[in-house]
Each structure stands twice: as structure tokens, then as C-alpha cells.
Protein backbone atom coordinates (compact mmCIF):
# COMPACT_ATOMS: atom_id res chain seq x y z
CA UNK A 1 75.48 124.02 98.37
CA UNK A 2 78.16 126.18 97.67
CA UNK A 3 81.54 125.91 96.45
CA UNK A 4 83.02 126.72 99.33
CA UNK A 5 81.09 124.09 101.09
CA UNK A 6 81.97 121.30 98.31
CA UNK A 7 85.92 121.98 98.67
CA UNK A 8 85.48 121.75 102.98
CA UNK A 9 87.51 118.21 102.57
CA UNK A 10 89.86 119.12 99.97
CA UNK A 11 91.11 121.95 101.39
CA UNK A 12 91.97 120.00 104.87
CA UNK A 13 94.84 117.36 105.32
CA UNK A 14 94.67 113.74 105.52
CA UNK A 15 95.59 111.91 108.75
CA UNK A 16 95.27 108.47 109.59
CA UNK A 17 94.48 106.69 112.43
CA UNK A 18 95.59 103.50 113.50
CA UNK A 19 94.49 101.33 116.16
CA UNK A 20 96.71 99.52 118.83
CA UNK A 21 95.94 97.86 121.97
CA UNK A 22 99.14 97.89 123.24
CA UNK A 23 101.00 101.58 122.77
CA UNK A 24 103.98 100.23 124.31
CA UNK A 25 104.36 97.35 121.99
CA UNK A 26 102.99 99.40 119.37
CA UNK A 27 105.89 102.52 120.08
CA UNK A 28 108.99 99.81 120.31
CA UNK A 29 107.89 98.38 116.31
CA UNK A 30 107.73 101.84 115.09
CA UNK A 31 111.17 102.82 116.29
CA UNK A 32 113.13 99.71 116.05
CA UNK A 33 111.38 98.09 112.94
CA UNK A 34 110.13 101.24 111.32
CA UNK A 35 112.76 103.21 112.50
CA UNK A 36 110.48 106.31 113.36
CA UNK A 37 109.96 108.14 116.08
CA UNK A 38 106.84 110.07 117.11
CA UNK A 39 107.26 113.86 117.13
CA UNK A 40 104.72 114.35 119.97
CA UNK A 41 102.02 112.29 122.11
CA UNK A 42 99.29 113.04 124.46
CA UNK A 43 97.55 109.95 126.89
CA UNK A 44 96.97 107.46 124.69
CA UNK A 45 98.34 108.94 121.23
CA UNK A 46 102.01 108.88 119.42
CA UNK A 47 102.06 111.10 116.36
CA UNK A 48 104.81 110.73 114.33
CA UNK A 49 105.46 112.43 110.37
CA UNK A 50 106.92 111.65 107.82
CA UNK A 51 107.48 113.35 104.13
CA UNK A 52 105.46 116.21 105.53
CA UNK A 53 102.08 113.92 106.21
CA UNK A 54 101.48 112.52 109.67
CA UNK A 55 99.74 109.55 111.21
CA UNK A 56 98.28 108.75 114.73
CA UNK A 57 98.94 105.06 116.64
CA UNK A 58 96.43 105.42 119.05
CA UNK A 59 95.48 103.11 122.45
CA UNK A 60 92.35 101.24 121.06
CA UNK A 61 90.26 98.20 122.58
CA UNK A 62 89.09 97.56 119.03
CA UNK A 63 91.66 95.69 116.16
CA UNK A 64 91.70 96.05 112.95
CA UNK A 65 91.48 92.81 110.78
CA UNK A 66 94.52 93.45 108.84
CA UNK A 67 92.72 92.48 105.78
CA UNK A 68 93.41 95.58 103.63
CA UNK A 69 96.30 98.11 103.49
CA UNK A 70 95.20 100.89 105.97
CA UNK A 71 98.26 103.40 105.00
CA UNK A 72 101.35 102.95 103.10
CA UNK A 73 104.36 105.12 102.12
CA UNK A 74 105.51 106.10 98.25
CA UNK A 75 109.15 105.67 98.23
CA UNK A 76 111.79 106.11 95.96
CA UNK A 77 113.71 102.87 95.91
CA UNK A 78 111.57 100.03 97.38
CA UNK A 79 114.50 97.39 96.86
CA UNK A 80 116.40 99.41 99.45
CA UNK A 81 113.62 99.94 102.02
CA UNK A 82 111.91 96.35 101.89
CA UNK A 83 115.95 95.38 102.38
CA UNK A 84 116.61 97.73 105.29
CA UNK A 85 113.11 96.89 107.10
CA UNK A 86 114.09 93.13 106.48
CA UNK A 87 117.68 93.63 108.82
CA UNK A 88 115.14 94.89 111.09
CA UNK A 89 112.97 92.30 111.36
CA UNK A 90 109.92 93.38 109.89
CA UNK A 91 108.10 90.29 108.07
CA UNK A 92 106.81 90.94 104.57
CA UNK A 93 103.56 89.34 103.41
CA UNK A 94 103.47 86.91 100.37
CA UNK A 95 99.99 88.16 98.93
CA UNK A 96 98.14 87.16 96.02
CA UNK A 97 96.93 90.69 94.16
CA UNK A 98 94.22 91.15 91.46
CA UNK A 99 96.36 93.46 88.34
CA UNK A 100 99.63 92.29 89.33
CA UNK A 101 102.11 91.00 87.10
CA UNK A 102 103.78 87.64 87.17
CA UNK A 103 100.88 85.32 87.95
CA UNK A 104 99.34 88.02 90.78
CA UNK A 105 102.14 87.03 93.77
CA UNK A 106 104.72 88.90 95.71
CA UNK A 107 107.70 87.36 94.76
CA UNK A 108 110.59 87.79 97.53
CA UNK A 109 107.74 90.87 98.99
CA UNK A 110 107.41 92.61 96.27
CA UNK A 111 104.06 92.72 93.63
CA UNK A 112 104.05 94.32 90.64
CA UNK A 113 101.22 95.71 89.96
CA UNK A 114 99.95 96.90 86.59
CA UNK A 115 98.49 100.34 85.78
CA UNK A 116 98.85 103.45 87.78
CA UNK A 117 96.89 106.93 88.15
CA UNK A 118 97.11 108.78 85.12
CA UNK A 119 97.79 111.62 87.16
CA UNK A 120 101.04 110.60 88.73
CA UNK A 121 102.34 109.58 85.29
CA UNK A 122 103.53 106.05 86.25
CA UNK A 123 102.79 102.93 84.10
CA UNK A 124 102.40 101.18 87.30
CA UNK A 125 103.80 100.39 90.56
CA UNK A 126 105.93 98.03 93.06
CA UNK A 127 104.38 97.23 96.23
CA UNK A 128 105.30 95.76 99.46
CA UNK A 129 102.69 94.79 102.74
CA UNK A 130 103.83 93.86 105.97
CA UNK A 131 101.68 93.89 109.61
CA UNK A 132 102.69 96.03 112.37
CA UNK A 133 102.68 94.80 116.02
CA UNK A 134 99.18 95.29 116.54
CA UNK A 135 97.94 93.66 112.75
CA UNK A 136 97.49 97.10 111.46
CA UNK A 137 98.32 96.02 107.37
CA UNK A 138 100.90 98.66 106.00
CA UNK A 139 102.47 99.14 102.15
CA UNK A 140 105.32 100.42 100.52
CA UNK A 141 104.78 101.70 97.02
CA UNK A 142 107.15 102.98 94.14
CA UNK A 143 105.91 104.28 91.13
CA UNK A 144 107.15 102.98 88.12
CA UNK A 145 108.09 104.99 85.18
């Protein structure tokens, strides 16, 4: 194998996918929850961006089990945007967390979580987890310094 064909993945950009089985229901959370648009669509698909990435909510028959976080954003102030989504009626889970700090809850939605990737040069990070209208599990993240 060649290097060329070991860099084929990190070369390309990351997308995700998320299922819904209603797009209608799914489109109204997005924009009056989220707040976000989608920047095009095709049958079945609503593609939206957002800090220069992009996700798909896409008409599925299959669910996910909303078990794990599927995508979630990095943010700069996660105070502000857990308070904002809150006027907007999103619902924030109370989650217990392996390696989080204060006895491993969310305490009013937010964990704090211990460690981070030395890479990003955080000592760890906030993190919030709601559902959106179709059980897809979502996060908010902010580094901390």
C-alpha cells in the first residue's frame, strides 16, 4: 500500500448523517430549536453547515437509539448557547458520564468532563446533550483552558 493510498480518508471531509423519519418534523426542530437552516436539499435530504463543516438529516425508516452522541458542535461559550437553545425549547439531558467532574452528572445540562486531547491544548471540557425530534443524541462542547 502506498502512501497515497493510506492518506485516501484524511485527505477527504467528514460529513455526518443523521437519520429522521419524519423530514418535516425533523426541518421545523432544526430551524426553530436549532435555529439553522439547511443551505440546500434534494428528495429526501436537508443539508445544512455550519463553522465550515456540514451535516445531512436525511428521510430514514430506520432510528437511531439515541444512546450515544452522534455529532456535536465546539462552541465558544456553552453557558450562552445551552441558555439560548433553552428559550427555544430544546430539552437538555441530565446524564451520568464516566471522567466527569462533580460526582459524573450534568448539573443544570452541563458535565464537566476531565481531560482533553493533548492536541487541542485544553485541560478538559464542558458538555451539553440534548435529542432532536427524531432521538438523534446531539452535544455541545467547550474546551476548557
Amino acid at each position: 500500500m502506498s502512501a497515497d493510498d493510506r492518506q485516501t480518508l484524511a485527505q477527504g471531509r467528514v460529513a455526518t448523517r443523521l437519520p429522521a423519519q419524519d423530514l418535516a418534523r425533523a426541518r421545523r426542530f432544526y430551524s426553530e430549536r436549532l435555529g439553522l437552516e439547511p443551505v440546500d436539499e434534494r428528495p429526501g435530504g436537508l443539508l445544512y453547515r455550519c463553522g465550515g463543516t456540514e451535516f445531512v438529516v436525511f428521510r430514514s425508516a430506520g432510528a437511531s437509539p439515541g444512546t450515544f452522541t452522534q455529532m456535536s458542535w465546539e462552541v465558544d461559550d456553552i453557558d450562552r448557547v445551552v441558555s439560548e437553545l433553552r428559550r427555544r425549547g430544546v430539552v437538555f439531558e441530565d446524564v451520568e458520564l464516566p471522567g466527569t467532574l462533580g460526582g459524573g452528572r450534568t448539573r443544570n445540562g452541563i458535565a464537566e468532563v476531565e481531560g482533553h486531547y493533548p492536541s487541542k491544548g485544553a485541560r478538559g471540557e464542558r458538555g451539553a446533550w440534548f435529542r432532536d425530534s427524531e432521538g438523534n443524541m446531539l452535544g455541545i462542547g467547550q474546551p476548557v483552558f
